[in-house]
Protein backbone atom coordinates (compact mmCIF):
# COMPACT_ATOMS: atom_id res chain seq x y z
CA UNK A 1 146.61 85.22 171.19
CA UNK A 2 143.41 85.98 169.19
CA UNK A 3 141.75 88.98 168.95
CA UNK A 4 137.80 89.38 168.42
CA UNK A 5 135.91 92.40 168.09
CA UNK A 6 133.32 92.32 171.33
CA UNK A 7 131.36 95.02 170.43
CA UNK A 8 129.80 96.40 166.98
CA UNK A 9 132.03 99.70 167.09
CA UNK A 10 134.74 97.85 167.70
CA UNK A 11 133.83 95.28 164.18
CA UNK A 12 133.61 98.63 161.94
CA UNK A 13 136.98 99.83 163.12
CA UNK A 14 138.55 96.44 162.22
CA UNK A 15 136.64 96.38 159.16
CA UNK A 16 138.10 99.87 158.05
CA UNK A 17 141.40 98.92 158.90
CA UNK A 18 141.36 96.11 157.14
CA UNK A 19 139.86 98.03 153.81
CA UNK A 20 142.48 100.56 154.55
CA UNK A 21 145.32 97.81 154.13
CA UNK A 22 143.68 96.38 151.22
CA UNK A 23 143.54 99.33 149.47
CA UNK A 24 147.69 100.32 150.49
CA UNK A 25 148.37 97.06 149.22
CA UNK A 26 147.00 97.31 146.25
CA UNK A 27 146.46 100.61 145.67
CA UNK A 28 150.00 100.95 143.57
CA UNK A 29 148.95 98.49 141.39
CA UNK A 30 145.47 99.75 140.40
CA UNK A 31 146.99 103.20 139.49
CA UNK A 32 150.10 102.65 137.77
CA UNK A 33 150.20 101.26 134.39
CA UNK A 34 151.68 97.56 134.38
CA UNK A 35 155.27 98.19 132.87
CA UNK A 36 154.82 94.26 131.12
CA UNK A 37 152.23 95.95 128.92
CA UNK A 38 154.24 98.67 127.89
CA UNK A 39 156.25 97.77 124.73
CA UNK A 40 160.23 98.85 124.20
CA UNK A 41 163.33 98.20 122.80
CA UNK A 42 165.75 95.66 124.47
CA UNK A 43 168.91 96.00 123.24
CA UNK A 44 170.78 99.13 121.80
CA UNK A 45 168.58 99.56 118.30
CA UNK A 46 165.34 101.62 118.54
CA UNK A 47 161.64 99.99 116.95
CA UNK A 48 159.93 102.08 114.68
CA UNK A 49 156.72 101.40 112.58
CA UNK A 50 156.30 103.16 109.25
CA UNK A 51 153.01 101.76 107.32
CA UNK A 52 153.50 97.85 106.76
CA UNK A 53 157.59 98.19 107.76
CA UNK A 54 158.48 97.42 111.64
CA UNK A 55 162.01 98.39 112.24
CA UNK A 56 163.61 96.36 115.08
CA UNK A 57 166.57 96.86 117.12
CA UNK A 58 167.71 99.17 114.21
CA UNK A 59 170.87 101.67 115.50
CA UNK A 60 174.29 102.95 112.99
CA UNK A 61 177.92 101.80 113.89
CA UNK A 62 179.98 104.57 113.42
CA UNK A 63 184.06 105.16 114.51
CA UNK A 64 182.83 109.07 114.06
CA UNK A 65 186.35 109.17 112.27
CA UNK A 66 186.16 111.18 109.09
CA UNK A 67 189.39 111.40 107.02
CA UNK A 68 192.26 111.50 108.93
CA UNK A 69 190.64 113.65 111.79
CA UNK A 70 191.02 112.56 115.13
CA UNK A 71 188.32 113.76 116.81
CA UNK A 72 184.36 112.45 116.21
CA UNK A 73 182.96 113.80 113.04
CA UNK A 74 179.15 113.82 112.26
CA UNK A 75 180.16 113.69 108.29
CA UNK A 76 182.02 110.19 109.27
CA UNK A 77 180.81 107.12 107.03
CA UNK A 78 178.14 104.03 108.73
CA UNK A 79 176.74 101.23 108.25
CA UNK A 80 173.09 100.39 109.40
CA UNK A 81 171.82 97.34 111.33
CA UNK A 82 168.73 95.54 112.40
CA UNK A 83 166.25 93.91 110.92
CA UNK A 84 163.25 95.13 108.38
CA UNK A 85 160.15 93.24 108.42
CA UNK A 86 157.72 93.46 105.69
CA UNK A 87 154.03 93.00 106.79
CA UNK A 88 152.21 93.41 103.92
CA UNK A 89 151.58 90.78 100.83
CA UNK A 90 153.74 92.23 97.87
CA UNK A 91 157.21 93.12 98.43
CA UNK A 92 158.58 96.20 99.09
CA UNK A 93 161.03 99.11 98.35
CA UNK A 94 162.48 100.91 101.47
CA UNK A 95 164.73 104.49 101.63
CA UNK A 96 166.80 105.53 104.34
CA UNK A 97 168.62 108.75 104.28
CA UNK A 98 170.27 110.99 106.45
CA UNK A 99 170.31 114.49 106.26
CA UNK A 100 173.69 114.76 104.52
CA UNK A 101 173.77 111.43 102.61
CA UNK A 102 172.11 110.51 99.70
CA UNK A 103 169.18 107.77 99.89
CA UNK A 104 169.95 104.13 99.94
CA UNK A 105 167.23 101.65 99.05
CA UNK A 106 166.66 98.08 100.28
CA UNK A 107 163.99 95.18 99.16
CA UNK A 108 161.93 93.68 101.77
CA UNK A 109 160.23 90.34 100.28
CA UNK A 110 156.23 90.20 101.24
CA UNK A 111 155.50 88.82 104.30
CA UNK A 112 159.47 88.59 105.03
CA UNK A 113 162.43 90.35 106.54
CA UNK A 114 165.76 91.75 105.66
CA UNK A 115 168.52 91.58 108.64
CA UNK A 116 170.84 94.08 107.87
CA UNK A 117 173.64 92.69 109.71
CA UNK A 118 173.79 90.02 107.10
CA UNK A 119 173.13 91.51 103.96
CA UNK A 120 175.42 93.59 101.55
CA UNK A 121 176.01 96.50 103.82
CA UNK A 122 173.63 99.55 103.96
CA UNK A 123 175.87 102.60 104.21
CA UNK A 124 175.67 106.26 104.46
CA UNK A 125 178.66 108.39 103.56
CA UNK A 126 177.94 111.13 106.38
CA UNK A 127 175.54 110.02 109.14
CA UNK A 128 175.06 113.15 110.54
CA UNK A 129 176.09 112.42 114.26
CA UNK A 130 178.73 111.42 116.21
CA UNK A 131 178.61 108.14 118.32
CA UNK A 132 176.57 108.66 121.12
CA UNK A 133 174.11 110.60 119.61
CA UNK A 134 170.51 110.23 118.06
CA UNK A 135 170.44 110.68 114.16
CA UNK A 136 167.08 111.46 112.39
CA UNK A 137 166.66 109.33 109.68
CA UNK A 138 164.23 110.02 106.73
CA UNK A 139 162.37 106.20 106.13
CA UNK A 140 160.11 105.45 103.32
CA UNK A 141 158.44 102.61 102.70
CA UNK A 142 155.79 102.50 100.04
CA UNK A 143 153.42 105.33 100.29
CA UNK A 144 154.31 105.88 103.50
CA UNK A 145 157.39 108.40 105.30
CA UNK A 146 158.83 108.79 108.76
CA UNK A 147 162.07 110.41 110.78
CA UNK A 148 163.24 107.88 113.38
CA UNK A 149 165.57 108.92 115.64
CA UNK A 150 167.93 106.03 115.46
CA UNK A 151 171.14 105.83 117.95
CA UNK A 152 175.05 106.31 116.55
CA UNK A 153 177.27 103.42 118.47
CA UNK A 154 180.98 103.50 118.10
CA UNK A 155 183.55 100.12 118.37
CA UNK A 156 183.68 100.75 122.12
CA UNK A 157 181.09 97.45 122.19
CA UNK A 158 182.24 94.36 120.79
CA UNK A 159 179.30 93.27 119.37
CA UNK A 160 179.13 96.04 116.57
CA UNK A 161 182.99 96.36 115.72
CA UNK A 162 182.90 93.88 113.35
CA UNK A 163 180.51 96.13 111.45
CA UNK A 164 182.66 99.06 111.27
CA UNK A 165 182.95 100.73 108.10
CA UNK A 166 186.31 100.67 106.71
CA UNK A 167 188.29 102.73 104.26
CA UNK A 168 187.67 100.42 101.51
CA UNK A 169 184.19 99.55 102.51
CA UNK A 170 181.71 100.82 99.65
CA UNK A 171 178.79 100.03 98.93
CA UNK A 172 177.62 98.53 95.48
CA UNK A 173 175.45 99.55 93.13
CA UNK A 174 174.13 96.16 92.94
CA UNK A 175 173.77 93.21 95.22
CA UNK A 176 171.78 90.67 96.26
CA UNK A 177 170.83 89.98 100.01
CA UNK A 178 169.59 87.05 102.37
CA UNK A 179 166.22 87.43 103.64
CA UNK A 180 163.89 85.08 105.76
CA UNK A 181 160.07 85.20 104.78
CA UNK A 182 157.68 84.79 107.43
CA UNK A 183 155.32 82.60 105.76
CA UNK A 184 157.30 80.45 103.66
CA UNK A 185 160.46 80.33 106.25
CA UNK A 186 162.64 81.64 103.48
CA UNK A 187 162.94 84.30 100.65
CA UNK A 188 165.31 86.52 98.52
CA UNK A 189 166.43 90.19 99.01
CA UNK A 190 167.85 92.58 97.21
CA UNK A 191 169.78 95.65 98.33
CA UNK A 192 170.70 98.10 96.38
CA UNK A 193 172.49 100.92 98.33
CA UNK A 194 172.82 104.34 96.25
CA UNK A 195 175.52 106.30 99.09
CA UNK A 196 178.99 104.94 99.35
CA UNK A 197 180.87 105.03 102.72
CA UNK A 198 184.07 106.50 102.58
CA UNK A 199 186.53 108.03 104.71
């Protein structure tokens, strides 16, 4: 069956109702902000920008087991992962500290990037927080300084257990570290944590 409008009344009430049903279709759309656009985090790790440093997917494994307590400890020992990429054109010195451990420093080659999970360990002898729980983390890189709120994940995943600190875990004074440059493909590292984790 098709339907015509006869008479010029009955064209503007089809025309309305059709520009009311454009607009309910649409309307959504036009006044919501497109979610693609919005940038996040997808995976555990939180993102973080501080001056020419972009911290991706970065989060701390932690047991939350200090000593020989059995319950979750915030002065419990752990390790950092994620990847640090370096932006600018000369290579640079990063700190990371928690509130009750003592800085640890990392190298970040120019125009390259350090991924934690495969470099010598970056450790903090008391994170702060127990597994579960956002930790503010003091970062500075250059000239510039930032608290990120990075997340505390425990074994329960299987993905981080392997980087669980352990009682003999330390970290060294001194090491060198794996890093892949951005222009060249790859580069050296060095990390040079000052905060050993212990139980």
């Amino acid at each position: 069956m098709r339907f015509t409008a006869s008479t010029p009344a009955a064209r503007v009430a089809l025309a309305a109702a059709l520009g009311v049903g454009l607009l309910t279709a649409t309307g959504c759309g036009y006044i919501n902000p497109q979610q693609t656009s919005i940038q996040y985090s997808a995976s555990d790790g939180v993102r973080a920008d501080v001056g020419s440093l972009q911290l991706r997917n970065v989060l701390i494994v932690s047991s939350g087991k200090s000593g020989s307590a059995t319950t979750p400890s915030p002065d419990a020992p752990g390790r950092l992962i994620g990847s640090l990429y370096n932006t600018s054109s000369q290579d640079l010195t990063v700190s990371l500290s928690t509130a009750n451990s003592s800085p640890v420093t990392v190298t970040v080659p120019k125009n390259g990037t350090v991924r934690l999970e495969e470099s010598t360990p970056v450790s903090f002898s008391h994170v702060g927080g127990v597994p579960g729980s956002l930790v503010d983390v003091q970062v500075s890189a250059g000239s510039s300084n930032q608290t990120v709120k990075i997340p505390v994940l425990d074994g329960t995943l299987e993905e981080y257990r392997q980087y669980l600190p352990t009682p003999s875990a330390s970290a060294s004074s001194s090491s060198s570290s794996s890093a892949s440059s951005g222009a060249s493909g790859s580069s050296s590292a060095s990390a040079t944590p000052s905060a050993s984790a212990t139980h």
